[in-house]
PDB file of N, CA and C in Angstrom:
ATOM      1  N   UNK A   1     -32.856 -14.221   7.635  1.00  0.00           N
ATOM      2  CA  UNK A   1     -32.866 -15.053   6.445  1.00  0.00           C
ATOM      3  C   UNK A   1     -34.206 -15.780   6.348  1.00  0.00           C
ATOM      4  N   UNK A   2     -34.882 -16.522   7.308  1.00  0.00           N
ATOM      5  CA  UNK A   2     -35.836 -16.918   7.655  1.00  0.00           C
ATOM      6  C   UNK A   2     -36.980 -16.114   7.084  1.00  0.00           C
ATOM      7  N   UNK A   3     -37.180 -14.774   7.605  1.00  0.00           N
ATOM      8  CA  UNK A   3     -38.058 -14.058   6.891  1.00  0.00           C
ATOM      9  C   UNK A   3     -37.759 -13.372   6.135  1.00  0.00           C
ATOM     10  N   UNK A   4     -36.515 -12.771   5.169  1.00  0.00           N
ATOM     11  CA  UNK A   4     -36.893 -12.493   4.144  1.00  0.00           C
ATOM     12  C   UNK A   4     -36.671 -13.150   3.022  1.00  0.00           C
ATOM     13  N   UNK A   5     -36.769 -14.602   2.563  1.00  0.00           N
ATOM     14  CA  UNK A   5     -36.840 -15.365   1.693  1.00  0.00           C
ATOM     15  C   UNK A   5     -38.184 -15.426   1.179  1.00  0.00           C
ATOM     16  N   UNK A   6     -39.024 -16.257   2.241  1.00  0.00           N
ATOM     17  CA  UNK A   6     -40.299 -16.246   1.911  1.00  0.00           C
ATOM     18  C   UNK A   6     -41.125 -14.907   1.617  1.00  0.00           C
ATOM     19  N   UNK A   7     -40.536 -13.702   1.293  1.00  0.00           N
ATOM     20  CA  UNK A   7     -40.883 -12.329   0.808  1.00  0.00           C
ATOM     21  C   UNK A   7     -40.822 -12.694  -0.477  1.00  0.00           C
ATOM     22  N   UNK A   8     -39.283 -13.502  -1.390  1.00  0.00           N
ATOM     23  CA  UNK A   8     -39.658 -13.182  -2.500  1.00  0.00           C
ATOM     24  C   UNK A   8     -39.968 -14.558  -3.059  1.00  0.00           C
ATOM     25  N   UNK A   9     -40.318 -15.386  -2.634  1.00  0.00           N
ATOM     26  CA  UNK A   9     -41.105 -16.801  -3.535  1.00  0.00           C
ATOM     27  C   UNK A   9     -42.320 -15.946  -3.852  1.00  0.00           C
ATOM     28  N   UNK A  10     -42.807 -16.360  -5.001  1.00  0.00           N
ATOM     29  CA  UNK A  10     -43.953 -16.052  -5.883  1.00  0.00           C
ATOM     30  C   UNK A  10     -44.565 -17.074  -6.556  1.00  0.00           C
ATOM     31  N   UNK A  11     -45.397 -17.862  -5.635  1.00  0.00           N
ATOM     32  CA  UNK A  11     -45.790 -19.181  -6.352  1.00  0.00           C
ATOM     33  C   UNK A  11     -47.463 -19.097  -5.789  1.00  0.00           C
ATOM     34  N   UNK A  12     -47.985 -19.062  -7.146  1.00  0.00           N
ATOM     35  CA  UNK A  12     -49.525 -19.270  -6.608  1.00  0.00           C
ATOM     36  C   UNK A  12     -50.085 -20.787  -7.052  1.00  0.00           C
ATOM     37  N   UNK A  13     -49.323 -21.696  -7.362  1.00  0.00           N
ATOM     38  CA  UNK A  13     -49.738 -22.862  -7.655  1.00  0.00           C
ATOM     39  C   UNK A  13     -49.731 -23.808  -6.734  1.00  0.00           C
ATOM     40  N   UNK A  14     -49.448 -25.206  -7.024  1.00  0.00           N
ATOM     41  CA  UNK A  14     -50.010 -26.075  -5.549  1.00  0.00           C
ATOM     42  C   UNK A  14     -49.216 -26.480  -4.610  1.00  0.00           C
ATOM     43  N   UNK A  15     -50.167 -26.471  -3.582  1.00  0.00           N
ATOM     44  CA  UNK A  15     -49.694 -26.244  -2.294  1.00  0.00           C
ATOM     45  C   UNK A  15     -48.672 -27.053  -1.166  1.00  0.00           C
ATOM     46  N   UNK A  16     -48.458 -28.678  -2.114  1.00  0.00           N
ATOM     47  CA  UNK A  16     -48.130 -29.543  -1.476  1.00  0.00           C
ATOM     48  C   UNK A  16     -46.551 -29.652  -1.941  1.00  0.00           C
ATOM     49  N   UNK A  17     -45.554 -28.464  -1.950  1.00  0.00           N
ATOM     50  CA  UNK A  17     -44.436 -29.065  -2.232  1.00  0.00           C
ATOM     51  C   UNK A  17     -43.385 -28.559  -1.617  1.00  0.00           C
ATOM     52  N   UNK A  18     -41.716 -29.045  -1.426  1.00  0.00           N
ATOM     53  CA  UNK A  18     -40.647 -28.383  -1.223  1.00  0.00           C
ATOM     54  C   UNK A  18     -39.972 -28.283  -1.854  1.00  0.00           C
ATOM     55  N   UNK A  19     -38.600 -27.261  -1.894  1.00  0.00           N
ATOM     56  CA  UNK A  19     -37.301 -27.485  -2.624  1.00  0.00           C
ATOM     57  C   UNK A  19     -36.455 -26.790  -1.701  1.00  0.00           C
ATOM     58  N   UNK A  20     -35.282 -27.488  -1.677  1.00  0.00           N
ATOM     59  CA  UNK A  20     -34.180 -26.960  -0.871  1.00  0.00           C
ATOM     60  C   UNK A  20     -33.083 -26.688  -1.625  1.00  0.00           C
ATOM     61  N   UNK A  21     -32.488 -25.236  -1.642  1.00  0.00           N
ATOM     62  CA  UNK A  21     -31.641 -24.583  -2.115  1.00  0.00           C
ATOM     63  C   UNK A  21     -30.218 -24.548  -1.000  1.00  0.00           C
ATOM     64  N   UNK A  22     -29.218 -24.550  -1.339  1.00  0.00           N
ATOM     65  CA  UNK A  22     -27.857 -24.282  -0.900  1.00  0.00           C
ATOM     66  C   UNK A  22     -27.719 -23.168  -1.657  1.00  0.00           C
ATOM     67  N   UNK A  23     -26.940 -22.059  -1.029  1.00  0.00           N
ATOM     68  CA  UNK A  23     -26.157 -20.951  -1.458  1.00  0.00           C
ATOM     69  C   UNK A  23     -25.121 -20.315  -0.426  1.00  0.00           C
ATOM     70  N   UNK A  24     -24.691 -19.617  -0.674  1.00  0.00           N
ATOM     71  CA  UNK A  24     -24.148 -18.868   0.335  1.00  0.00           C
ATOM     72  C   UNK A  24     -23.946 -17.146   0.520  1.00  0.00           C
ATOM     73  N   UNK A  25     -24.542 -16.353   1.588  1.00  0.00           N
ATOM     74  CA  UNK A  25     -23.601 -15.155   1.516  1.00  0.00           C
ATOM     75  C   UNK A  25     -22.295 -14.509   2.019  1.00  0.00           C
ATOM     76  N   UNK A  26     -22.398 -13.476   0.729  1.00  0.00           N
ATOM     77  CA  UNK A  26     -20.543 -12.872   1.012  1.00  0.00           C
ATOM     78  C   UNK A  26     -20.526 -12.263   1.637  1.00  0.00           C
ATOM     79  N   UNK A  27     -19.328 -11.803   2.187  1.00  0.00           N
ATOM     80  CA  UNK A  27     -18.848 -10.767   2.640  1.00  0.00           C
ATOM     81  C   UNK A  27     -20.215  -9.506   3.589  1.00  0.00           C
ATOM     82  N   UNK A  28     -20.185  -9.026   1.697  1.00  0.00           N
ATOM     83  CA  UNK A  28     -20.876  -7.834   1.216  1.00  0.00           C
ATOM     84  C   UNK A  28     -22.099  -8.202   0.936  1.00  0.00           C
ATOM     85  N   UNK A  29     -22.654  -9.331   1.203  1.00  0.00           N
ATOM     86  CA  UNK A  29     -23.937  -9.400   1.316  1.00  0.00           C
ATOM     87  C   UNK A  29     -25.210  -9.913   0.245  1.00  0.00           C
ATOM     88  N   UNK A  30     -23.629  -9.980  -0.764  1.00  0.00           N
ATOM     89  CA  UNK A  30     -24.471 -11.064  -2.084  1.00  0.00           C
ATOM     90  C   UNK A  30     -24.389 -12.197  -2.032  1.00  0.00           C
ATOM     91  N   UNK A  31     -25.323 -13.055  -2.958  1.00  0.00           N
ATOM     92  CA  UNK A  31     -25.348 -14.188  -3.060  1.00  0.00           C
ATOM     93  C   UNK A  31     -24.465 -15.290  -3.918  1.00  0.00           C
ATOM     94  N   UNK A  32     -24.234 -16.376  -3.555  1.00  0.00           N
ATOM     95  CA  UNK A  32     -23.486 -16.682  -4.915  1.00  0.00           C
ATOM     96  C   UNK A  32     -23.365 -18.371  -4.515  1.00  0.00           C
ATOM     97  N   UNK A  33     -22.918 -19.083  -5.223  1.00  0.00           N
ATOM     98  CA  UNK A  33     -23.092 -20.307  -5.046  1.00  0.00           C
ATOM     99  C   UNK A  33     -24.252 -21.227  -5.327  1.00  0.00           C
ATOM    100  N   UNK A  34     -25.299 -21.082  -5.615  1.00  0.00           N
ATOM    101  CA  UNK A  34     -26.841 -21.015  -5.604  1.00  0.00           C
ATOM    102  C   UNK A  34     -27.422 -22.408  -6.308  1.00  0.00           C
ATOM    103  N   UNK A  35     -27.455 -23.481  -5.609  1.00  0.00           N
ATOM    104  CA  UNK A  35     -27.211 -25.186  -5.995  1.00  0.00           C
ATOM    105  C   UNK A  35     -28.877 -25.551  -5.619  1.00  0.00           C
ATOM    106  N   UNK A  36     -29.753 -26.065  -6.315  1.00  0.00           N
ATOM    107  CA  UNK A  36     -30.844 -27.006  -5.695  1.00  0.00           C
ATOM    108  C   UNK A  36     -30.097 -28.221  -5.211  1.00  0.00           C
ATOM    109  N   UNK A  37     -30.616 -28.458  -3.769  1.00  0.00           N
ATOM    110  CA  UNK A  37     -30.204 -29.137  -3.380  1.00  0.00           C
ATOM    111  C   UNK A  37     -31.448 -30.678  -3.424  1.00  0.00           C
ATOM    112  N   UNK A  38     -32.604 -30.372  -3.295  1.00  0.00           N
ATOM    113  CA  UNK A  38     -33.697 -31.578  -3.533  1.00  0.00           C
ATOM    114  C   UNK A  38     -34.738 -31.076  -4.183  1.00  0.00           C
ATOM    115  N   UNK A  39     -34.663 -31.323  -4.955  1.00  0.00           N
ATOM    116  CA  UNK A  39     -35.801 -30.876  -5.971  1.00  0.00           C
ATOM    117  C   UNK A  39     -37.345 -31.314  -5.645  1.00  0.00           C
ATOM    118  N   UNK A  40     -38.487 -30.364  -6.138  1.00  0.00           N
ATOM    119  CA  UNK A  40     -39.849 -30.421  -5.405  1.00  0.00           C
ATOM    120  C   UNK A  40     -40.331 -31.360  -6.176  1.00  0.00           C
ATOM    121  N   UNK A  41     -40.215 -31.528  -7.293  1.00  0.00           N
ATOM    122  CA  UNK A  41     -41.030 -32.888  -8.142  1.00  0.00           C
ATOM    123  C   UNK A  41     -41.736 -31.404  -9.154  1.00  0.00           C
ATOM    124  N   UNK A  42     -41.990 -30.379  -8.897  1.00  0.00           N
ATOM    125  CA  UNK A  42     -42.315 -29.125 -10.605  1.00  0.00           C
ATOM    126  C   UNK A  42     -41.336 -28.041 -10.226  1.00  0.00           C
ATOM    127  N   UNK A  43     -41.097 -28.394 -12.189  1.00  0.00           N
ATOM    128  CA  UNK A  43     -39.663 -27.220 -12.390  1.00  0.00           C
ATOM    129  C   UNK A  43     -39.916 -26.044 -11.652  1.00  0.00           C
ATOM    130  N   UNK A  44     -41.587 -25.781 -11.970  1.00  0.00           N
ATOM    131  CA  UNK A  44     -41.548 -24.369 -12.135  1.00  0.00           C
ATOM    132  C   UNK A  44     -41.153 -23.860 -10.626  1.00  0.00           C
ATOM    133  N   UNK A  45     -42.049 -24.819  -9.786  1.00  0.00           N
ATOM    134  CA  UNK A  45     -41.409 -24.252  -8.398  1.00  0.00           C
ATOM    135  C   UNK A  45     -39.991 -24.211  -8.114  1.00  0.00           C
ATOM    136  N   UNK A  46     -39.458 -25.104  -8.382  1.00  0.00           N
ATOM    137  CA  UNK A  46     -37.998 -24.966  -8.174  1.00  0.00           C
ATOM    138  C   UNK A  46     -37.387 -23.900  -9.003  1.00  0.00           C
ATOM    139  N   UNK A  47     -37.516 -23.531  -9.642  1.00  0.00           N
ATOM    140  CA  UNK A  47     -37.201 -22.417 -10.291  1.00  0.00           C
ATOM    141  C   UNK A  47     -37.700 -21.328  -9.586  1.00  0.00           C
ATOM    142  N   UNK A  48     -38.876 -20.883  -9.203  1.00  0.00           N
ATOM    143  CA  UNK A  48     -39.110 -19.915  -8.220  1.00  0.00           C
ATOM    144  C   UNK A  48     -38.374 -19.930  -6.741  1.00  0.00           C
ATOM    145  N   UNK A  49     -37.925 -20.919  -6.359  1.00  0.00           N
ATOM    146  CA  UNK A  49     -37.269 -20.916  -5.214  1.00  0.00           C
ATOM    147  C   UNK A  49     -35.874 -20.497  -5.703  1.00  0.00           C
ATOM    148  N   UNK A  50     -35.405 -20.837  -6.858  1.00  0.00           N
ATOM    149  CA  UNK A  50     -33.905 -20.432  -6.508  1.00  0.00           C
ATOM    150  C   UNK A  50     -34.203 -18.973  -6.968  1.00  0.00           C
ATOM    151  N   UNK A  51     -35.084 -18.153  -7.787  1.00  0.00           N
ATOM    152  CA  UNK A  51     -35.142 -16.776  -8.047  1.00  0.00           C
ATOM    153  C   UNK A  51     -34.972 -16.474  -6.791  1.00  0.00           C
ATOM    154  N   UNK A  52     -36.177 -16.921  -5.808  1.00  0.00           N
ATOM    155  CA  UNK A  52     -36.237 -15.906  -4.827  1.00  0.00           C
ATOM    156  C   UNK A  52     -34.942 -15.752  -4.093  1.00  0.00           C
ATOM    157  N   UNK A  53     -33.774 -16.771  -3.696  1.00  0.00           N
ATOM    158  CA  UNK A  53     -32.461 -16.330  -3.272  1.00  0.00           C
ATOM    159  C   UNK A  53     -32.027 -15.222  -4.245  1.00  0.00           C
ATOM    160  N   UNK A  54     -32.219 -15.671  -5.619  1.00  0.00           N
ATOM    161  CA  UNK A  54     -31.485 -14.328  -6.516  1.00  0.00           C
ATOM    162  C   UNK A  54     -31.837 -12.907  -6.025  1.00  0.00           C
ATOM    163  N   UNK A  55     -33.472 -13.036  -5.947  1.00  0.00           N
ATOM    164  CA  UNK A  55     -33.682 -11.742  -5.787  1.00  0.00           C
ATOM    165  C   UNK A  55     -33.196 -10.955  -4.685  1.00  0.00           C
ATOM    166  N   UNK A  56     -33.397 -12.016  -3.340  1.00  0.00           N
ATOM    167  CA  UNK A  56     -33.041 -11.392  -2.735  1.00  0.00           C
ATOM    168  C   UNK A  56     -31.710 -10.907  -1.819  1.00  0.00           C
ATOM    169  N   UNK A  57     -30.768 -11.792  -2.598  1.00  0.00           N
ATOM    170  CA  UNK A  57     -29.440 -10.818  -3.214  1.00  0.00           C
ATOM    171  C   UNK A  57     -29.369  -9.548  -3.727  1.00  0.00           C
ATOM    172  N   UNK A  58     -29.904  -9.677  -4.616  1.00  0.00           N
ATOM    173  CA  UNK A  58     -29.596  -8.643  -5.540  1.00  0.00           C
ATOM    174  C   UNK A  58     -30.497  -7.306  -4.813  1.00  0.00           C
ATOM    175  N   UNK A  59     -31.586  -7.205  -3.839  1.00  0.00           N
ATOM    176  CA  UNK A  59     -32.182  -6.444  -3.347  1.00  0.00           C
ATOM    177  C   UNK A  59     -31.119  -5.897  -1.732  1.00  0.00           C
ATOM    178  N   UNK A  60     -30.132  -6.346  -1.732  1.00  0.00           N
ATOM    179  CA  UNK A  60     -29.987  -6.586  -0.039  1.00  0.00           C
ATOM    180  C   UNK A  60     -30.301  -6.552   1.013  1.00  0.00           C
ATOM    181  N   UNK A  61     -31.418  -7.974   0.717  1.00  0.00           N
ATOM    182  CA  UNK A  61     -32.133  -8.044   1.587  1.00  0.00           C
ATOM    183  C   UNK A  61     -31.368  -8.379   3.297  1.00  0.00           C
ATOM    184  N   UNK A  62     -30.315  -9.734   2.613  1.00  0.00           N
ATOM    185  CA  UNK A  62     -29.597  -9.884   3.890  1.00  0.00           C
ATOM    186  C   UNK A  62     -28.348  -9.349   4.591  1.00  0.00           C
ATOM    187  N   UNK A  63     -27.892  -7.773   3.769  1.00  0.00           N
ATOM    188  CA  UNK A  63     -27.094  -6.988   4.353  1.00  0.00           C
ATOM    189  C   UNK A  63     -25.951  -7.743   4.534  1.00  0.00           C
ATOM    190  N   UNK A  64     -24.668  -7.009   4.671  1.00  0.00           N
ATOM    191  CA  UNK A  64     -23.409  -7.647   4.920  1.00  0.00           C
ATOM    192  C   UNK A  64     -23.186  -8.117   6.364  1.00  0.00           C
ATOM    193  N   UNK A  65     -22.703  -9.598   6.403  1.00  0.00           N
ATOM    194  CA  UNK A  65     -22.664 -10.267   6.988  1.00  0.00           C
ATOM    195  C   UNK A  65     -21.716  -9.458   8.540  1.00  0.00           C
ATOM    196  N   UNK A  66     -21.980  -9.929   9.700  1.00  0.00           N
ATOM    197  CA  UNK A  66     -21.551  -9.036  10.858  1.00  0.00           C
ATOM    198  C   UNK A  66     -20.113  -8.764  10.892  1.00  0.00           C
ATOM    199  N   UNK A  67     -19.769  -7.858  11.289  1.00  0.00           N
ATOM    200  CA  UNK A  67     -18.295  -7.430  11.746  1.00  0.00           C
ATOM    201  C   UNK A  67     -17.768  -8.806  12.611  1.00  0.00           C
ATOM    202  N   UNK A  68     -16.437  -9.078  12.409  1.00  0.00           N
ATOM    203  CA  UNK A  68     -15.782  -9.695  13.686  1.00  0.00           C
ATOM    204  C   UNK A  68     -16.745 -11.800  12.947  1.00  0.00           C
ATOM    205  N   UNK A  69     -16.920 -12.147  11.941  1.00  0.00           N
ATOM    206  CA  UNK A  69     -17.666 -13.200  11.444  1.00  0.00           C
ATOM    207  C   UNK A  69     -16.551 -13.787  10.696  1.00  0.00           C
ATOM    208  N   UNK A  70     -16.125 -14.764  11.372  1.00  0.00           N
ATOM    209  CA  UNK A  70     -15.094 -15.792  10.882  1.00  0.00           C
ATOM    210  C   UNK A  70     -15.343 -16.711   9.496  1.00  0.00           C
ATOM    211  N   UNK A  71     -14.606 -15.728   8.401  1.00  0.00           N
ATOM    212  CA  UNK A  71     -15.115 -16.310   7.083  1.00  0.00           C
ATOM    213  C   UNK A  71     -15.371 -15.117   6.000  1.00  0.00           C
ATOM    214  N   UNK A  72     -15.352 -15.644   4.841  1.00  0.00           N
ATOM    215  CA  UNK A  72     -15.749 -14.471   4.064  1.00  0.00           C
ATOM    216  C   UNK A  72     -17.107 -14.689   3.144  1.00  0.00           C
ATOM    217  N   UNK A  73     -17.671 -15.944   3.774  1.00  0.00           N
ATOM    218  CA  UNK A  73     -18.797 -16.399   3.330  1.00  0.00           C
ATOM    219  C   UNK A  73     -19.834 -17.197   4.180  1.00  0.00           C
ATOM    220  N   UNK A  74     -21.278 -17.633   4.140  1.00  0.00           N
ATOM    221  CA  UNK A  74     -21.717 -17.786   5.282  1.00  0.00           C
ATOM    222  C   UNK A  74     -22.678 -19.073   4.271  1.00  0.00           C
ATOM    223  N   UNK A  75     -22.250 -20.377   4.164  1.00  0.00           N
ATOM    224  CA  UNK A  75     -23.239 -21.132   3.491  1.00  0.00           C
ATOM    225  C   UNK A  75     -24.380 -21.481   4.185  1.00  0.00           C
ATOM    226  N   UNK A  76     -25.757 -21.592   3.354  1.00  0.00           N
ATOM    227  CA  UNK A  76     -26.621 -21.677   3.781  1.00  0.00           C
ATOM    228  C   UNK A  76     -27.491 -23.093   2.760  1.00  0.00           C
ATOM    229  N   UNK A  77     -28.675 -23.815   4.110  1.00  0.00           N
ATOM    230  CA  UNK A  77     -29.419 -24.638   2.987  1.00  0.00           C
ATOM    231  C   UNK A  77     -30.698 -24.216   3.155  1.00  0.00           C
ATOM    232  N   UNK A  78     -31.685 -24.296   2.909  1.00  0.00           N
ATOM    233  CA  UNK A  78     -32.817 -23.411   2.893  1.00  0.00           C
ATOM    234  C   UNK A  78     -33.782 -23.967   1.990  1.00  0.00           C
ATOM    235  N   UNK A  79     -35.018 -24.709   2.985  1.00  0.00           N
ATOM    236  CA  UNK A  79     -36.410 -25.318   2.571  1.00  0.00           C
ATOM    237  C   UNK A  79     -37.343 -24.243   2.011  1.00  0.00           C
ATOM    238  N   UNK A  80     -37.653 -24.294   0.910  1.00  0.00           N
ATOM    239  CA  UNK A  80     -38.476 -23.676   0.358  1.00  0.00           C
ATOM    240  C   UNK A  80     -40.133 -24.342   0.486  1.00  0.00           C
ATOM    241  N   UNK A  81     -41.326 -23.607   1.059  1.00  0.00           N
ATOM    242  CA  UNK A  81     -42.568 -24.235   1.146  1.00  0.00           C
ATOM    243  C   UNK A  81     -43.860 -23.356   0.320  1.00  0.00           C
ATOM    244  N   UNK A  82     -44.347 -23.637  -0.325  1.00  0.00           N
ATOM    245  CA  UNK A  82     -45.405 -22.569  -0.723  1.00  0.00           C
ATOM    246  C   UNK A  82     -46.214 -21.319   0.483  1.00  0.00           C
ATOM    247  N   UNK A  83     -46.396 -20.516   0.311  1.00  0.00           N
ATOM    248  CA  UNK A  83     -47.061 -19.471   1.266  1.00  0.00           C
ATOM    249  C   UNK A  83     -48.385 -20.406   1.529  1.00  0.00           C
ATOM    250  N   UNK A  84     -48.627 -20.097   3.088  1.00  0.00           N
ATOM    251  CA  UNK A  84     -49.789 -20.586   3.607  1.00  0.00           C
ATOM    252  C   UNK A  84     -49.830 -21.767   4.218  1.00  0.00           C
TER     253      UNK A  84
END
């Protein structure tokens, strides 16, 4: 999860910010739930941070969650930082 998030942020603007997203995955390995949890101070980044969970749902990136994983969902919170 760690590394493939920061695959799909796409932010070439400035460098000094965070946003932390809550979501969770299913089962099967999609995403869903998908909440800003602290907003960076610009939309636009925060908006690129929650794409990049979308995307990388919708790519499966993080594969279905392990056999024998107590739950049918796996919530997650997740600091978003600009590349670099």
């Amino acid at each position: 999860i760690v590394l493939q998030l920061p695959r799909y942020l796409r932010w070439s603007g400035a460098p000094n910010l965070s946003a932390t997203v809550i979501f969770y995955i299913a089962s099967d390995g999609s995403v869903g739930g998908l909440r800003l949890d602290r907003q960076s101070g610009n939309f636009n980044f925060d908006l690129e941070a929650m794409s990049a969970v979308e995307q990388a749902g919708r790519r499966g990136a993080f594969g279905p969650l392990p056999e024998g994983y107590q739950g049918d969902r796996l919530w997650l919170r997740f600091t978003f930082l600009p590349p670099g």
